[in-house]
C-alpha atoms as a PDB file:
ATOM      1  CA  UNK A   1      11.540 -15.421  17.425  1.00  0.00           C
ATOM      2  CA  UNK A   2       8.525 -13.645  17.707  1.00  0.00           C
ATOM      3  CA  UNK A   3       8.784 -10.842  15.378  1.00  0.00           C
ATOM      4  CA  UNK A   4       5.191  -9.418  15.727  1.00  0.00           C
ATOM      5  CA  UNK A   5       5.941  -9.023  19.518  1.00  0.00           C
ATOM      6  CA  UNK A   6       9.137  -7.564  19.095  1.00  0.00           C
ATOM      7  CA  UNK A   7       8.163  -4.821  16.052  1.00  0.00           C
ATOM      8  CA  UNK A   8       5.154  -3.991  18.463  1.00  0.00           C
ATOM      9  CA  UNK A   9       7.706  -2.895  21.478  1.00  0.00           C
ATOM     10  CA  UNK A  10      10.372  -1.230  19.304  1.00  0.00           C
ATOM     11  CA  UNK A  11       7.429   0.944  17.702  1.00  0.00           C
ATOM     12  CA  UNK A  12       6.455   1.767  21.106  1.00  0.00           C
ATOM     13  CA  UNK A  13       9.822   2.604  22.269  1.00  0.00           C
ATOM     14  CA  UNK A  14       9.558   4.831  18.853  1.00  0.00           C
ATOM     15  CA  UNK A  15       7.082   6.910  20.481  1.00  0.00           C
ATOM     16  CA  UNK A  16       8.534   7.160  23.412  1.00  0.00           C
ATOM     17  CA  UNK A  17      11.287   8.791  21.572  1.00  0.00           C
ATOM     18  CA  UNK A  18       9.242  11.109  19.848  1.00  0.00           C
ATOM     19  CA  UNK A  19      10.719   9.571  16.647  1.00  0.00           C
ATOM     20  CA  UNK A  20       9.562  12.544  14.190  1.00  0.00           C
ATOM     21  CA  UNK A  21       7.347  10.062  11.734  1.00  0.00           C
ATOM     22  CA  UNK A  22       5.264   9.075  15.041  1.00  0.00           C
ATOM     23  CA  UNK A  23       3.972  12.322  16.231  1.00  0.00           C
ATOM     24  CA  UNK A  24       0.019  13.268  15.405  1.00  0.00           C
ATOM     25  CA  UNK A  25      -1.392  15.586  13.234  1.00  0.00           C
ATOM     26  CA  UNK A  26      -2.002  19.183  15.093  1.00  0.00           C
ATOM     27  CA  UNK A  27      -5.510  20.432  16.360  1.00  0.00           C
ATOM     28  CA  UNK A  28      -5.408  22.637  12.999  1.00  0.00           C
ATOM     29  CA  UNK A  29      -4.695  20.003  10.288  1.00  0.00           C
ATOM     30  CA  UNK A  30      -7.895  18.108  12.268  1.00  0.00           C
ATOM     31  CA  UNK A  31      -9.813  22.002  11.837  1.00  0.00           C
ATOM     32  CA  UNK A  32      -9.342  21.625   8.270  1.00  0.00           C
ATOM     33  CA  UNK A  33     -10.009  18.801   7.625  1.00  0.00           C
ATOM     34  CA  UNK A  34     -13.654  19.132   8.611  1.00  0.00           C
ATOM     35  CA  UNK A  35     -14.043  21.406   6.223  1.00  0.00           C
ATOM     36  CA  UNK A  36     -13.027  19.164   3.242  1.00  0.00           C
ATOM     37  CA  UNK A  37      -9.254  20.664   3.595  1.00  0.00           C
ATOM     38  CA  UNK A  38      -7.367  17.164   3.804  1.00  0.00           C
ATOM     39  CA  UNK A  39      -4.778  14.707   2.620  1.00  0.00           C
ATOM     40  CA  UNK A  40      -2.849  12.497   3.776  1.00  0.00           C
ATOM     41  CA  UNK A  41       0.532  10.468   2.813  1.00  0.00           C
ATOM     42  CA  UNK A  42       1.406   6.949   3.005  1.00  0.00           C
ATOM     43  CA  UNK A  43       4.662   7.073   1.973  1.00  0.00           C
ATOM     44  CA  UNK A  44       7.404  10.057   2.830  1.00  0.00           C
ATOM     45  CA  UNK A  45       6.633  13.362   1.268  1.00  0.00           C
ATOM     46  CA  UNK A  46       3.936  13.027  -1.274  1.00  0.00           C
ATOM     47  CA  UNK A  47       0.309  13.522  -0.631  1.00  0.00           C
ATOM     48  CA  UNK A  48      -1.819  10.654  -1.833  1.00  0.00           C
ATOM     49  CA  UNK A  49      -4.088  12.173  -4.989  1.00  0.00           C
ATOM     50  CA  UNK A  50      -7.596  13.146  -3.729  1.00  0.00           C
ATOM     51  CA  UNK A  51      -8.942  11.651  -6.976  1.00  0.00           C
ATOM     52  CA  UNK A  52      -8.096   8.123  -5.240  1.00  0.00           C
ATOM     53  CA  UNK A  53     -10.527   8.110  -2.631  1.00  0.00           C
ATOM     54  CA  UNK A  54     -14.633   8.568  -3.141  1.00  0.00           C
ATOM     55  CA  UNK A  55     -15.070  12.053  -3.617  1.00  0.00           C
ATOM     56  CA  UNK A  56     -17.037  12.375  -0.406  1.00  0.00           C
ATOM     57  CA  UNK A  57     -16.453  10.285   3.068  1.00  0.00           C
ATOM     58  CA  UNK A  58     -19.492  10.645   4.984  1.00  0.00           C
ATOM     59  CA  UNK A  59     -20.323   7.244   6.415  1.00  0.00           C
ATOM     60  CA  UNK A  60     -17.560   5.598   4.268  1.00  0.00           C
ATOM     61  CA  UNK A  61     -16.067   2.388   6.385  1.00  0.00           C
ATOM     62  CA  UNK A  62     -12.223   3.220   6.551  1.00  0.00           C
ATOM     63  CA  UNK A  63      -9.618   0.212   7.838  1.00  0.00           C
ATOM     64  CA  UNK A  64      -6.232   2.312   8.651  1.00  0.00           C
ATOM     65  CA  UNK A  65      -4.209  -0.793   8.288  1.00  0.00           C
ATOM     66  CA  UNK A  66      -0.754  -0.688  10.024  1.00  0.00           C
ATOM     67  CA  UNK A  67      -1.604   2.705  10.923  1.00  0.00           C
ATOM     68  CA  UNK A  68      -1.259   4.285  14.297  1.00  0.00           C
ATOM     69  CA  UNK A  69       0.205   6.821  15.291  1.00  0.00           C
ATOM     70  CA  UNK A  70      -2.442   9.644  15.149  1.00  0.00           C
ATOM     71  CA  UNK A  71      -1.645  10.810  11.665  1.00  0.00           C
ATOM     72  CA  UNK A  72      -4.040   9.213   8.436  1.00  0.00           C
ATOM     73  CA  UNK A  73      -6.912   7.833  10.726  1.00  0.00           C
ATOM     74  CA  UNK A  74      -7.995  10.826  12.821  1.00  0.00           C
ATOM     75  CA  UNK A  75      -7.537  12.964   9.776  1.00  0.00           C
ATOM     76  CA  UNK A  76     -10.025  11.103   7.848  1.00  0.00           C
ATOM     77  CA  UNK A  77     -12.394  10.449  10.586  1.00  0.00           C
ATOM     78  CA  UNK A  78     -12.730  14.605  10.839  1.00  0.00           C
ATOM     79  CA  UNK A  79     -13.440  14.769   6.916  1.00  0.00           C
ATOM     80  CA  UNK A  80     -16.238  12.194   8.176  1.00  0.00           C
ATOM     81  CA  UNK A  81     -15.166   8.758   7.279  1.00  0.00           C
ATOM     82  CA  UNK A  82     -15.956   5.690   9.937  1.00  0.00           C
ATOM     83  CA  UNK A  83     -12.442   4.369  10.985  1.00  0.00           C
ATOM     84  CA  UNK A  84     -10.988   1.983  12.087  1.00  0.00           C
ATOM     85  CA  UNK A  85      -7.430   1.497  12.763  1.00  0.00           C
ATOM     86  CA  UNK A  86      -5.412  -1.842  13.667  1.00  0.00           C
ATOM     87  CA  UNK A  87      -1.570  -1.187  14.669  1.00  0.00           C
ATOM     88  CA  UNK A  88       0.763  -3.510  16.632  1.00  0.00           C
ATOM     89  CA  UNK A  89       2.094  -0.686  18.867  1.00  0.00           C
ATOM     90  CA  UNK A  90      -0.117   0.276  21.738  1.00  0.00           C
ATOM     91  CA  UNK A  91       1.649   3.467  22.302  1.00  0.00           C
ATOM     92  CA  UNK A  92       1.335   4.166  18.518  1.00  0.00           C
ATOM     93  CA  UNK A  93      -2.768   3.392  18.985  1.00  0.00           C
ATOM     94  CA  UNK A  94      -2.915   5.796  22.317  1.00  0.00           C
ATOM     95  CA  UNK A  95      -1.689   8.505  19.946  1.00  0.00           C
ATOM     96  CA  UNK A  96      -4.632   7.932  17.663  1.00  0.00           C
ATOM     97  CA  UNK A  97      -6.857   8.236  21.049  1.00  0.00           C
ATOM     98  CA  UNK A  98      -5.422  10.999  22.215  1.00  0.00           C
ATOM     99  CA  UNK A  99      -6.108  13.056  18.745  1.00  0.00           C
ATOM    100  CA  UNK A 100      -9.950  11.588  18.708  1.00  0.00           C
ATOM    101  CA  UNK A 101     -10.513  12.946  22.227  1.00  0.00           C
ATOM    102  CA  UNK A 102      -8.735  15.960  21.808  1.00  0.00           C
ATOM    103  CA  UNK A 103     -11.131  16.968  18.415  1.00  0.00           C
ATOM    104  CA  UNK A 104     -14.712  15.339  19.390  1.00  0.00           C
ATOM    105  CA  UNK A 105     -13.948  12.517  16.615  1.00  0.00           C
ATOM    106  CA  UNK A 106     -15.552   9.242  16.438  1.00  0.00           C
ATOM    107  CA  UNK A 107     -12.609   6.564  16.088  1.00  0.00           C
ATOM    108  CA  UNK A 108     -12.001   2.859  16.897  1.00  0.00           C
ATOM    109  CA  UNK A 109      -8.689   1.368  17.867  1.00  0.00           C
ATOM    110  CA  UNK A 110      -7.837  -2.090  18.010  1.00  0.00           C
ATOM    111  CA  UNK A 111      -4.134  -3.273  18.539  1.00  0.00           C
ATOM    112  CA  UNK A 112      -3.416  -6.264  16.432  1.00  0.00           C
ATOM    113  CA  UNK A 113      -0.979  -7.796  13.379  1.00  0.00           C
ATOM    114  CA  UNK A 114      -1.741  -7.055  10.018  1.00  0.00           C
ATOM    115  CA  UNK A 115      -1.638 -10.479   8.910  1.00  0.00           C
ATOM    116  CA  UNK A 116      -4.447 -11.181  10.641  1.00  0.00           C
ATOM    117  CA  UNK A 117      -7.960  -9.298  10.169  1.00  0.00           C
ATOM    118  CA  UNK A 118     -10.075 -11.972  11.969  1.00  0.00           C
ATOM    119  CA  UNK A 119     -11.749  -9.636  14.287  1.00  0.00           C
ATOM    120  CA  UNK A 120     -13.263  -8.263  11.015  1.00  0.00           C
ATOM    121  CA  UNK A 121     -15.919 -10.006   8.586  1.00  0.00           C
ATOM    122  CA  UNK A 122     -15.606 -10.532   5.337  1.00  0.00           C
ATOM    123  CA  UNK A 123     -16.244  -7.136   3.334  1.00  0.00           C
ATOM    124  CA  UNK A 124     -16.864  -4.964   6.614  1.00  0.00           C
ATOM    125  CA  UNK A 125     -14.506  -2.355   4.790  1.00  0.00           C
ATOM    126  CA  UNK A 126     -15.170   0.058   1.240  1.00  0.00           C
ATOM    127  CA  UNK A 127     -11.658   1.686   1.892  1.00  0.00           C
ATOM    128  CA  UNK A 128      -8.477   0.423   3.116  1.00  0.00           C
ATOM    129  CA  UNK A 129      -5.380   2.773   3.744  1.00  0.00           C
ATOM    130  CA  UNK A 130      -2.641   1.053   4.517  1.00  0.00           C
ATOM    131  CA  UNK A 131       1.077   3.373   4.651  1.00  0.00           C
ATOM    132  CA  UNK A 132       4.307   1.739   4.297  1.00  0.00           C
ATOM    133  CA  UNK A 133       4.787  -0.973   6.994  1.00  0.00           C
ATOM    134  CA  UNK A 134       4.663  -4.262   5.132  1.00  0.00           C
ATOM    135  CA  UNK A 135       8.490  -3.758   5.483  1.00  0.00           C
ATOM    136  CA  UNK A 136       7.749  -4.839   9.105  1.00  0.00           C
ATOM    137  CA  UNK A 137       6.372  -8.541   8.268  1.00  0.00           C
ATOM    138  CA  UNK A 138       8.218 -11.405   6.597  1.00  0.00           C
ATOM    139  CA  UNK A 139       5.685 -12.598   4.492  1.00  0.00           C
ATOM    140  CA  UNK A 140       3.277 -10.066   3.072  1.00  0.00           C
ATOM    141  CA  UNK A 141       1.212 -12.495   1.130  1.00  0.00           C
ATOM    142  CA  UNK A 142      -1.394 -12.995   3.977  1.00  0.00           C
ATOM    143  CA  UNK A 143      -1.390  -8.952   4.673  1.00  0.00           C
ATOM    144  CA  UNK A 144      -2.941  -8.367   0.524  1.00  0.00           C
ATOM    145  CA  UNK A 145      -4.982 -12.078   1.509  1.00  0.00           C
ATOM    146  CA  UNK A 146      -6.438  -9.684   4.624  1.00  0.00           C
ATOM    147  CA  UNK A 147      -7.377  -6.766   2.855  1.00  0.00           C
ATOM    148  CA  UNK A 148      -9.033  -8.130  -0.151  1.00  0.00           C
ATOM    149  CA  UNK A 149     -11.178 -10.591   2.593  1.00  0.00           C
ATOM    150  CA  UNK A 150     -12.167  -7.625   4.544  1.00  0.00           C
ATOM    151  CA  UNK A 151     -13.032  -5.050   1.869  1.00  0.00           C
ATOM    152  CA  UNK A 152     -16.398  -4.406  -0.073  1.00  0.00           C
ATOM    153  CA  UNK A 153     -16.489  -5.816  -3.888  1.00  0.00           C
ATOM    154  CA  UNK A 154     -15.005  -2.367  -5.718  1.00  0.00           C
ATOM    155  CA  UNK A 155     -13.478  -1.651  -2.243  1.00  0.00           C
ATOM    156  CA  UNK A 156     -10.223   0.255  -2.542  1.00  0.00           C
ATOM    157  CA  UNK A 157      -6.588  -0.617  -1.169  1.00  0.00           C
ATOM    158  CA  UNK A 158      -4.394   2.500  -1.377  1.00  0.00           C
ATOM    159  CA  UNK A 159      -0.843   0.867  -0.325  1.00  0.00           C
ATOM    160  CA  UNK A 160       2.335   2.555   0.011  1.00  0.00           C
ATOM    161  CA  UNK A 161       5.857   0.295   0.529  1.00  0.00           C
ATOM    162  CA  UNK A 162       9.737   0.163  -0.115  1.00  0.00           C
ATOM    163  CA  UNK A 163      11.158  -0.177  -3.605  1.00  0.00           C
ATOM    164  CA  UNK A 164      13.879  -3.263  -2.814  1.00  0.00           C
ATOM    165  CA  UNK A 165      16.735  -1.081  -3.573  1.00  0.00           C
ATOM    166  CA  UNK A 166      17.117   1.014  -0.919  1.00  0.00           C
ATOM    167  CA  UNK A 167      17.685  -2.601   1.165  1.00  0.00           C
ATOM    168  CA  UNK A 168      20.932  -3.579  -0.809  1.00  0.00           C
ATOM    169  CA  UNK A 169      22.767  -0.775   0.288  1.00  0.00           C
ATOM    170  CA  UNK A 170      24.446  -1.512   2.945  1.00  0.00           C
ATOM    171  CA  UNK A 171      23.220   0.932   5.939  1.00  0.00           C
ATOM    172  CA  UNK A 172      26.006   1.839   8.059  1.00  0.00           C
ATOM    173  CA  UNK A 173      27.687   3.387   4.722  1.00  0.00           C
ATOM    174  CA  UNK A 174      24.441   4.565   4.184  1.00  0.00           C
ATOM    175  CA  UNK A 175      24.657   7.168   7.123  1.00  0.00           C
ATOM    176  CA  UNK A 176      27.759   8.793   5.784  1.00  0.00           C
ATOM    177  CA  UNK A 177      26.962   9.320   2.659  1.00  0.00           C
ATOM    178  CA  UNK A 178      27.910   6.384   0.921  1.00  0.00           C
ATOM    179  CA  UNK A 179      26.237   3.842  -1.356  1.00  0.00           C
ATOM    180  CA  UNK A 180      27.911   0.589  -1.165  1.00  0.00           C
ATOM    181  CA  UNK A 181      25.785  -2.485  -2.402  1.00  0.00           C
ATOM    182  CA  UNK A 182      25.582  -4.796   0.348  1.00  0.00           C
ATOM    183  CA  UNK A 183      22.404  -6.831   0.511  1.00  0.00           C
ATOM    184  CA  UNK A 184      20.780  -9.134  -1.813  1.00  0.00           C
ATOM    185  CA  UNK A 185      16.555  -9.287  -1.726  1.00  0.00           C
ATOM    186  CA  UNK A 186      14.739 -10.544  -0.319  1.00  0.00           C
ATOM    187  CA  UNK A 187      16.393  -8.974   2.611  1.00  0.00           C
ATOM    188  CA  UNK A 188      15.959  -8.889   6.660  1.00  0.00           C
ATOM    189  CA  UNK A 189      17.800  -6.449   8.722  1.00  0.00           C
ATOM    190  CA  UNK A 190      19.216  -9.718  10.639  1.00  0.00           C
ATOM    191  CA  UNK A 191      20.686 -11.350   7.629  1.00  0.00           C
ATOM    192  CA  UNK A 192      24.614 -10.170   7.587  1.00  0.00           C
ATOM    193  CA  UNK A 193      24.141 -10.153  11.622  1.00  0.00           C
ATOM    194  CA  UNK A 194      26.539 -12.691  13.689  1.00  0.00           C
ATOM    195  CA  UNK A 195      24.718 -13.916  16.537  1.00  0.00           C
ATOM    196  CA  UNK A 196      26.238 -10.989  18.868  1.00  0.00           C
ATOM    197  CA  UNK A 197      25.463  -8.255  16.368  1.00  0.00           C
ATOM    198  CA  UNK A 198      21.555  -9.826  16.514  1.00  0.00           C
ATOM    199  CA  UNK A 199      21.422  -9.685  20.736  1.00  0.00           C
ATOM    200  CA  UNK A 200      22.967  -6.667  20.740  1.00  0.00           C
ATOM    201  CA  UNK A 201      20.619  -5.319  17.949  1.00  0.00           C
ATOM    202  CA  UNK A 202      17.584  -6.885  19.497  1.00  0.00           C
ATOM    203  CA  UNK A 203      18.436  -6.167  23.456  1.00  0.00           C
ATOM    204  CA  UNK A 204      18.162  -2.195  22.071  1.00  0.00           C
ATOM    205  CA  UNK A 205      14.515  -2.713  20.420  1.00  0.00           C
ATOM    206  CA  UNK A 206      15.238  -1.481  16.991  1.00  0.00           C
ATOM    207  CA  UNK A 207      13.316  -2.938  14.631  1.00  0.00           C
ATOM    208  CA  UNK A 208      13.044  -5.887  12.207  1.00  0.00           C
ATOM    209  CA  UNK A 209      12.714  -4.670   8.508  1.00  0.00           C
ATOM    210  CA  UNK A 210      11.999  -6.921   5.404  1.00  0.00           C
ATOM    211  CA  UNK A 211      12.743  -5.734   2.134  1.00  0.00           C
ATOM    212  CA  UNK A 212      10.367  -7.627  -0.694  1.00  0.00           C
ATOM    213  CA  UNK A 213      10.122  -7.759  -4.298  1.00  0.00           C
ATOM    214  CA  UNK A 214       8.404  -5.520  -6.367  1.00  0.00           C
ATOM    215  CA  UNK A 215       6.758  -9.065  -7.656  1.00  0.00           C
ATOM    216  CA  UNK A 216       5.574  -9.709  -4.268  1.00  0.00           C
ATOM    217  CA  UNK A 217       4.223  -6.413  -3.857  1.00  0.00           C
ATOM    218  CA  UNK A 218       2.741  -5.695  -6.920  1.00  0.00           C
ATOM    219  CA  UNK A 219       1.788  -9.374  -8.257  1.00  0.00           C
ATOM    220  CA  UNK A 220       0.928  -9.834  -4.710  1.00  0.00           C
ATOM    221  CA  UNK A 221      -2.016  -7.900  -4.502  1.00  0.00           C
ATOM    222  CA  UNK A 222      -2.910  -8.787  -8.138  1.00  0.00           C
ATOM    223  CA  UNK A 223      -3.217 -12.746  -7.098  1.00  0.00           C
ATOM    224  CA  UNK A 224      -5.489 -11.713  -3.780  1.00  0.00           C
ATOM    225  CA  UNK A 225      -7.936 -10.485  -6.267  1.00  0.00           C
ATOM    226  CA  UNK A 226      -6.546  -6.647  -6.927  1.00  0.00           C
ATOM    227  CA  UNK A 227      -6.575  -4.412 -10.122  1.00  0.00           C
ATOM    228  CA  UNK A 228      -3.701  -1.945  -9.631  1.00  0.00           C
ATOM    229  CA  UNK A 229      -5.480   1.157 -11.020  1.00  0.00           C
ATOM    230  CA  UNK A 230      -3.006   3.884  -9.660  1.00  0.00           C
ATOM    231  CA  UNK A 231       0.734   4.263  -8.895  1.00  0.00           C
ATOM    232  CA  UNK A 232       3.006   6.692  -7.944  1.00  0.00           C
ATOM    233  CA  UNK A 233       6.552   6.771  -6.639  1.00  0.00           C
ATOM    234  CA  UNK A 234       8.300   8.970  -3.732  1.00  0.00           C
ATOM    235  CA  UNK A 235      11.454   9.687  -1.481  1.00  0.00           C
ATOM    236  CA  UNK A 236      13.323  10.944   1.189  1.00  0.00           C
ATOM    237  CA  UNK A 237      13.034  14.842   0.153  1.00  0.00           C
ATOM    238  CA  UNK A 238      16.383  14.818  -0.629  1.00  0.00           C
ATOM    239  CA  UNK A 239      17.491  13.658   2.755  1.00  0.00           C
ATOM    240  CA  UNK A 240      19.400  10.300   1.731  1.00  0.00           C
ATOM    241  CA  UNK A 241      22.039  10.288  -0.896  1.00  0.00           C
ATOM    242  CA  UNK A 242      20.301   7.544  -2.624  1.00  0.00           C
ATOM    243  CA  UNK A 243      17.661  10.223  -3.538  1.00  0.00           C
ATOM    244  CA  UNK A 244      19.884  11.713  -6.408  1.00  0.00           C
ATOM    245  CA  UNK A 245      19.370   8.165  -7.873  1.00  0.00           C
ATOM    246  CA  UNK A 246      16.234   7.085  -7.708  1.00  0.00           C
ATOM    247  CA  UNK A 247      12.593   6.871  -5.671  1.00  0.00           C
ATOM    248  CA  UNK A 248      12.551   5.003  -2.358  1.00  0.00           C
ATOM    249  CA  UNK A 249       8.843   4.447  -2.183  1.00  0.00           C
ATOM    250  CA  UNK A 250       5.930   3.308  -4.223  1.00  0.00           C
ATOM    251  CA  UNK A 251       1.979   3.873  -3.603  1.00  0.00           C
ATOM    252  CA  UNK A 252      -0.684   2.126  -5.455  1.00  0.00           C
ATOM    253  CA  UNK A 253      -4.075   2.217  -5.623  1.00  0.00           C
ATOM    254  CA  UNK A 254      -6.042  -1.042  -6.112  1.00  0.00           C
ATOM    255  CA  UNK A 255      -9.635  -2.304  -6.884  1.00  0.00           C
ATOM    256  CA  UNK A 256     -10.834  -5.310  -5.541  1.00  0.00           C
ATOM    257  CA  UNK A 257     -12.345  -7.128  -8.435  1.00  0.00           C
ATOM    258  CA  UNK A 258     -14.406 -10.377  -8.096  1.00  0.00           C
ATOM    259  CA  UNK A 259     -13.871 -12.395 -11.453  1.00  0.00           C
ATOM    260  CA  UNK A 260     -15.546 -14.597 -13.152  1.00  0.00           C
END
């Protein structure tokens, strides 16, 4: 199946929702950010260090990567960067729109898979911010191929994605409290599925999830031409039980180093 096509309509159905990690910044966090009061997360709760991005944005080229949704790219277009951002989901895109209108801000959208940054050239980009939705593709070798292709020599990839662990639990005991090791990785939501569980699943538009190795994560950026010089882990906020155990999330920051 097409799984592009299908994470692209469950997102939008997302929206339509008004799932809670969907809805856009407000008219005030845009205010302040203008006046160099801004950050933004791409994992749960944590705010990504301000020391990881240049220390001023004016006419920096930003790629929000995976990133609709009216949240990271508007805010960083208001502290002045050039963005860009490239999401699967439509309605997710239209939410980005809606904030640029709404605040005077200067903001491309283009709807389109991560995997594939062919509309771009080859080091259009000096900063790529890219929150967690790798989780959404089954190979994310070509997504770190992408970025390091697209991005300036130097450029920066600040990345956040899913520690493998949370995927082993199984999810159902999840939801109740429960942490009962389930799932080996690497993981798809589809995998302990019988083939009526699947149509049933897929016929309601949730959506496919991955869960990858730290190697492929990590490594995975180091082998498309990456130093990792930043990292930092993150959770739920306490929501999950799996939070009194352990971080959820990880965010790096990464160089893009030609060698010799």
């Amino acid at each position: 199946m097409n799984t592009v096509k299908h994470n692209s309509k469950a997102w939008d159905k997302k929206v339509e929702d008004g799932v809670s990690y969907t809805r856009p910044v407000s008219k005030e966090i845009i205010e302040k950010s203008k006046l160099d009061d801004w950050h933004i997360t791409v994992t749960t709760e944590k705010s990504v260090p301000r020391g990881w991005f240049p220390k001023l944005l004016h006419g920096v080229k930003v790629l929000c990567l995976a990133s609709g949704g009216g949240q990271q790219g508007p805010v960083l277009a208001a502290a002045g960067a050039e963005v860009t951002v490239v999401d699967i989901s439509q309605k997710q895109l239209e939410n980005d729109q809606m904030v640029a209108e709404t605040n005077h801000l200067s903001l491309r959208v283009i709807q389109g898979d991560m995997c594939d940054l062919s509309m771009f050239d080859e080091g259009e980009f000096d900063l790529i911010v890219h929150p967690v939705s790798n989780v959404f593709v089954e190979d994310i070798s070509p997504v770190w191929r992408e970025a390091s292709r697209v991005l300036k020599d130097r450029g920066v990839l600040i990345s956040g994605f899913t520690n493998p662990l949370l995927f082993i639990f199984d999810d159902e005991e999840d939801q109740k409290g429960n942490l009962v090791v389930s799932n080996s990785i690497p993981y798809s939501t589809l995998d302990s599925m019988t083939e009526k569980e699947k149509s049933a699943y897929l016929m309601a538009d949730e959506t496919i999830e991955f869960g990858h190795t730290l190697e492929n994560q990590i490594q995975g950026q180091i082998d498309a031409g990456f130093v990792i010089t930043g990292l930092y882990e993150d959770d739920f906020g306490g929501r999950r039980p799996i939070d009194s155990f352990i971080k959820s999330f990880v965010a790096t920051r990464a160089v893009k180093m030609k060698l010799d």
